[in-house]
Protein backbone atom coordinates (compact mmCIF):
# COMPACT_ATOMS: atom_id res chain seq x y z
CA UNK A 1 5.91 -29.33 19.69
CA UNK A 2 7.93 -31.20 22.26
CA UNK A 3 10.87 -33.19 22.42
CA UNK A 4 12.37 -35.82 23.86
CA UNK A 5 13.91 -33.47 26.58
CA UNK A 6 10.83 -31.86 27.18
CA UNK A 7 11.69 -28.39 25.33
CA UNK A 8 8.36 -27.11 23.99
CA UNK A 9 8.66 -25.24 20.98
CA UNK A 10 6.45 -22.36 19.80
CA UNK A 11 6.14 -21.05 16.30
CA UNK A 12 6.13 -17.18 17.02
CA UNK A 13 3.39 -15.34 14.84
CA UNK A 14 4.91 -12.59 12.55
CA UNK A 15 3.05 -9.19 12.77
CA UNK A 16 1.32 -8.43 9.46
CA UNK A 17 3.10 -5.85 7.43
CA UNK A 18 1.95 -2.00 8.47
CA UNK A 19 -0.63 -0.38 6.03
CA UNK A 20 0.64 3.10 4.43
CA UNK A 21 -0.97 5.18 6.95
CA UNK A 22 0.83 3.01 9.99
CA UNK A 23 4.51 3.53 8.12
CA UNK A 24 3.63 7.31 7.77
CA UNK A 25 3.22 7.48 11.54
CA UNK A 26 6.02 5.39 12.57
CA UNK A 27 8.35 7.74 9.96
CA UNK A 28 6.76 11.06 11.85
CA UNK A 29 7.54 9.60 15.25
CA UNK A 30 11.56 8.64 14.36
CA UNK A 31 11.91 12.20 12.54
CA UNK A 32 10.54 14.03 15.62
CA UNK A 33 13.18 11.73 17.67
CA UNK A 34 15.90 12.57 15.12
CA UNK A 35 15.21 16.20 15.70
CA UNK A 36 15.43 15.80 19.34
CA UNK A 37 18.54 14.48 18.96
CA UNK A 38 19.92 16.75 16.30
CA UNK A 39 18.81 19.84 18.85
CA UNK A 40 20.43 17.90 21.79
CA UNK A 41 23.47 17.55 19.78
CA UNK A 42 23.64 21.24 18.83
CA UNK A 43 23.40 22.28 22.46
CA UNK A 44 26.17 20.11 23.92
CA UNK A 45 28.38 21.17 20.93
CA UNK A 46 27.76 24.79 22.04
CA UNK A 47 28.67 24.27 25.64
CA UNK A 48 31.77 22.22 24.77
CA UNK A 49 32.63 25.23 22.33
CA UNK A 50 32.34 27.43 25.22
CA UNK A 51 34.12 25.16 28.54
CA UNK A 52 37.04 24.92 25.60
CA UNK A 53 36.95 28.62 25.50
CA UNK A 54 36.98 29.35 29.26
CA UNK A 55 39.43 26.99 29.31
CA UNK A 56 41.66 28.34 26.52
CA UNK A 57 41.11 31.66 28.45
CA UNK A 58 42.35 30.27 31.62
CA UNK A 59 45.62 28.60 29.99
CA UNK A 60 46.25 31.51 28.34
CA UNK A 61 46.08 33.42 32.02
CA UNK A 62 47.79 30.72 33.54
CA UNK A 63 50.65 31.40 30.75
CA UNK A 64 51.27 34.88 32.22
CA UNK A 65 54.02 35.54 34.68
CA UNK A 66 52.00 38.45 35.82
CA UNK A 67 48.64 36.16 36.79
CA UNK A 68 48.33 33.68 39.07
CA UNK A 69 47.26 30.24 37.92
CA UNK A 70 43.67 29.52 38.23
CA UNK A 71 42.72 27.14 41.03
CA UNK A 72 40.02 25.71 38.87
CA UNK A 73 42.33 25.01 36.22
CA UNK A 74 42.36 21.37 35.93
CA UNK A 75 38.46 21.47 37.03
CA UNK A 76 37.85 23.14 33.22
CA UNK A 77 39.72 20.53 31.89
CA UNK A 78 37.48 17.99 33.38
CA UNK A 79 34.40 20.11 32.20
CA UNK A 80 35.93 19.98 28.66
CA UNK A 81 37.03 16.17 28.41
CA UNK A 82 33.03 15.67 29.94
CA UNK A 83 31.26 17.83 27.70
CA UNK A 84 33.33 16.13 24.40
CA UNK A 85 32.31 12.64 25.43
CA UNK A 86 28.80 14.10 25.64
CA UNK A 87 28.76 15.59 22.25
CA UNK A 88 30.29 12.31 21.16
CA UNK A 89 27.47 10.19 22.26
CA UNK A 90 24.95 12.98 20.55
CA UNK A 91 26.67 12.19 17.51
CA UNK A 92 26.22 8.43 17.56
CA UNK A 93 22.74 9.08 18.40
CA UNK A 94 22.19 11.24 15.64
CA UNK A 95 23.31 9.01 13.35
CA UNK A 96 21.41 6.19 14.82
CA UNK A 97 18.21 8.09 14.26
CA UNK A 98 18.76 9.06 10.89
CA UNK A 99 19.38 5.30 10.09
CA UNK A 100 15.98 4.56 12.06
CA UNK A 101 14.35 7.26 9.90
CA UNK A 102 15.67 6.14 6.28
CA UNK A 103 14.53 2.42 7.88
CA UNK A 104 11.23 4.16 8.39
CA UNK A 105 11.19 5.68 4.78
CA UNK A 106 11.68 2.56 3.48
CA UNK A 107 9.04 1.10 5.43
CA UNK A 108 6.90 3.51 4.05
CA UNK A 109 7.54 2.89 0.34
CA UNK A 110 7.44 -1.00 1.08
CA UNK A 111 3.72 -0.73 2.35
CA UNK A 112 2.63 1.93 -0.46
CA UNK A 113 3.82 -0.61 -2.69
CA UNK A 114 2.01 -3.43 -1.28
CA UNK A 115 -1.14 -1.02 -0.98
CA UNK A 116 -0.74 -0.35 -4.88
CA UNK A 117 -0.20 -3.91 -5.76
CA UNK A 118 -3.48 -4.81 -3.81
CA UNK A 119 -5.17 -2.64 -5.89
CA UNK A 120 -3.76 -4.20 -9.16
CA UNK A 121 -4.87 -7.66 -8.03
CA UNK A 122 -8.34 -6.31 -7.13
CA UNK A 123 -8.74 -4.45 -10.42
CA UNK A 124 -8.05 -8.44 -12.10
CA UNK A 125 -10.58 -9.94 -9.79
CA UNK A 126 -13.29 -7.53 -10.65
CA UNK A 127 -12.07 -7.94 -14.34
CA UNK A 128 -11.88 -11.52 -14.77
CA UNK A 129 -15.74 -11.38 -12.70
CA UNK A 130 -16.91 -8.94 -15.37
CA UNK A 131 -15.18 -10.70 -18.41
CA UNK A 132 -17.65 -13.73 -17.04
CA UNK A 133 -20.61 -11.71 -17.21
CA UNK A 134 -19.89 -10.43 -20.53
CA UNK A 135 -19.01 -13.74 -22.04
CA UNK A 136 -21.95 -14.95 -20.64
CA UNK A 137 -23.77 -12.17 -22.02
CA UNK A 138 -22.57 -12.30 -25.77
CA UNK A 139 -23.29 -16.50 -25.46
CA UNK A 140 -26.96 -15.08 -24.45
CA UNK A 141 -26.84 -12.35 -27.97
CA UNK A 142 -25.12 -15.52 -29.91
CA UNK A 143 -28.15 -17.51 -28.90
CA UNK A 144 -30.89 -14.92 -29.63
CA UNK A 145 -29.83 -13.85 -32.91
CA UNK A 146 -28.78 -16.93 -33.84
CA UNK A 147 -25.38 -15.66 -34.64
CA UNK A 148 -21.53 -15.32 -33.61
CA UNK A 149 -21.70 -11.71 -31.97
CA UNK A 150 -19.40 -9.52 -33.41
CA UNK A 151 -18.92 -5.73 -33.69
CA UNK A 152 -19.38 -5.91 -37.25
CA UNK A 153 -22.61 -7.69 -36.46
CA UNK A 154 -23.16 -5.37 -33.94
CA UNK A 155 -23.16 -2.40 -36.36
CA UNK A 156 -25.88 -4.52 -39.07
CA UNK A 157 -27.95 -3.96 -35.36
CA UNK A 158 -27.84 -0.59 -34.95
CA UNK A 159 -26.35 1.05 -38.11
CA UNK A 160 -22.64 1.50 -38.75
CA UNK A 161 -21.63 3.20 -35.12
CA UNK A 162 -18.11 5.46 -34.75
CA UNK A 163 -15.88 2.62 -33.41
CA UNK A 164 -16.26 1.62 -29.91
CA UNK A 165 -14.21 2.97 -26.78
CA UNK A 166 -12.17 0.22 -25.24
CA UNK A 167 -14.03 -2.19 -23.18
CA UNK A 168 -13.92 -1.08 -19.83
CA UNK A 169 -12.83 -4.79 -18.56
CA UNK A 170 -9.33 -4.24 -20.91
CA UNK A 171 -9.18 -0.48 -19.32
CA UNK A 172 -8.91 -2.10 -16.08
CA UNK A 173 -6.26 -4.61 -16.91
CA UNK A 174 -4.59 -1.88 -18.25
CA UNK A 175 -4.78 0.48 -15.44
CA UNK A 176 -3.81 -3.20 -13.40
CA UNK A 177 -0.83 -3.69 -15.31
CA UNK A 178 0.47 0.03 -14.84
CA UNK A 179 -0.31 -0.08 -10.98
CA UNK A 180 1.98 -3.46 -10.64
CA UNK A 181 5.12 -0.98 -12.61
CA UNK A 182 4.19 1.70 -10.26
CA UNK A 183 4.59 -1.07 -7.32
CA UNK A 184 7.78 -2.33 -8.78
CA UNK A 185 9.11 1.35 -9.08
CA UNK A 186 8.09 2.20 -5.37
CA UNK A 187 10.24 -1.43 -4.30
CA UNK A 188 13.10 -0.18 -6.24
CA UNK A 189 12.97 3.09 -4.24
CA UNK A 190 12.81 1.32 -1.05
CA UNK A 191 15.78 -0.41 -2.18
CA UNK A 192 18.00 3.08 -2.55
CA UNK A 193 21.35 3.46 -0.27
CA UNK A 194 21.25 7.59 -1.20
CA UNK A 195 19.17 9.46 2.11
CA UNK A 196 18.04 11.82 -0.32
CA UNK A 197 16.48 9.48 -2.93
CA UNK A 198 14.69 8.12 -0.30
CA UNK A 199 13.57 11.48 1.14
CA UNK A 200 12.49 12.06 -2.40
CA UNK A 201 10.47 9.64 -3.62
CA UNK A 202 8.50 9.50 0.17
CA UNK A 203 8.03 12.99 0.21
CA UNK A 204 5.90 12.37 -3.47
CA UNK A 205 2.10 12.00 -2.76
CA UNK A 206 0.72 8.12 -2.39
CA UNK A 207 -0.95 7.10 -5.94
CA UNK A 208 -4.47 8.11 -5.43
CA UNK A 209 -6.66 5.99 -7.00
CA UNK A 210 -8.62 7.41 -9.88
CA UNK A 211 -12.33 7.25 -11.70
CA UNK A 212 -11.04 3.55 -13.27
CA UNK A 213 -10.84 2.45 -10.20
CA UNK A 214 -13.92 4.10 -7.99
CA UNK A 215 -15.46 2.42 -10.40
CA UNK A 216 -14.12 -0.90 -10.90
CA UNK A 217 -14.70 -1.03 -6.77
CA UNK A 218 -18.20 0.00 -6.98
CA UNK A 219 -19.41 -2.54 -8.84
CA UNK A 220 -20.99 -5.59 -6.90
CA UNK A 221 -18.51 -8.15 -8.07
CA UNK A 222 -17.15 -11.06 -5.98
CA UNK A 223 -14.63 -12.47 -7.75
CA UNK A 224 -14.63 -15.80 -5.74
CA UNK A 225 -18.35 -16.15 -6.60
CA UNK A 226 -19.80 -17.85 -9.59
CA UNK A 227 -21.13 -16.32 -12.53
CA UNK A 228 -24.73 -18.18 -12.65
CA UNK A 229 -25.37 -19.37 -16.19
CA UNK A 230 -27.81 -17.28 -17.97
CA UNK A 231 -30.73 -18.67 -18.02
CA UNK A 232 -32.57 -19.66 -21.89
CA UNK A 233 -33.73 -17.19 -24.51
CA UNK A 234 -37.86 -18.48 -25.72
């Protein structure tokens, strides 16, 4: 786009959101910086612990009539005032890398709850593809025995059968609907101001999909393809 001064504008592209397995590295990499910094930190807070020592000593000979005063007297106070201002800035660091980490964990949650939400809406589009088929199938029985298919007609088929398991279309909407409250429950987490909630709920293992769903994704559905209509019964 340009304007009347000649400015050209660009819309600038925004990345796609990281899958799970790109937030787990990016969380690894800013706790391995975080405990860089929190060994950095420990090290300068031992050497300032020890120049305030040396220095403390030195005072305390300075102090005594019977000592001379150490040349280097005001060079450990230096040392000291240096090495504070450097344990100062390893603090600030420090607690700039723990933000970047719980900014991390919550970028983890975020895409395990996107991940699990795909999942829900995948487990619909294969359902509403089989629901097709099998309303196209009982139209198909309706038309062959001349009837309104039903399981009590069902059982003057075959003899009076134990009742029959849940469809497995309405197992999958099911196991849908529970994946989008596990989704919601991951967000909420995300959400969190406490550290250690958030340490909590990433350090629980990603929902692992289960035999519902190897199935569901096994089938050869396409849920943006048309169920063909059955064809006639002689």
């Amino acid at each position: 786009m340009t304007t009347a001064t000649g400015t050209r504008w660009a819309l600038k592209q925004v990345p796609p959101p990281p899958t799970p397995e790109e937030a787990a590295e990016a969380l690894a990499s800013a706790e391995a910086a975080l405990d860089r910094w929190i060994a950095d930190s420990d090290e300068r807070n031992r050497a300032a612990e020890a120049a305030a020592a040396e220095l403390a000593e030195a005072e305390a000979v300075a102090g005594d009539a019977a000592y001379e005063t150490p040349d280097d007297l005001d060079q450990l106070g230096e040392d000291l005032i240096r090495r504070r201002a450097q344990v100062e800035i390893s603090h600030r660091a420090v607690t700039a890398a723990r933000a970047r980490v719980d900014a991390a964990r919550r970028e983890v949650l975020t895409a395990r709850a996107v991940d699990v939400r795909t999942r829900a809406n995948r487990l619909r589009a294969v359902a509403a593809a089989r629901q097709a088929r099998t309303d196209q199938l009982i139209a198909e029985v309706d038309a062959f025995e001349q009837t309104r298919f039903t399981v009590a007609s069902y059982g003057l088929l075959v003899g009076s059968p134990p009742p029959p398991p849940m469809p497995l279309t309405s197992r999958m909407l099911r196991r849908a609907e529970w994946l989008d409250g596990q989704a919601d429950e991951l967000v909420r987490s995300a959400e969190a101001a406490d550290p250690e909630r958030l340490a909590a709920a990433v350090a629980r293992p990603p929902l692992q999909a289960d035999s519902l769903e190897d199935q569901a994704f096994g089938f050869d559905f396409d849920a943006a393809r048309p169920v063909e209509p059955a064809a006639s019964v002689a």
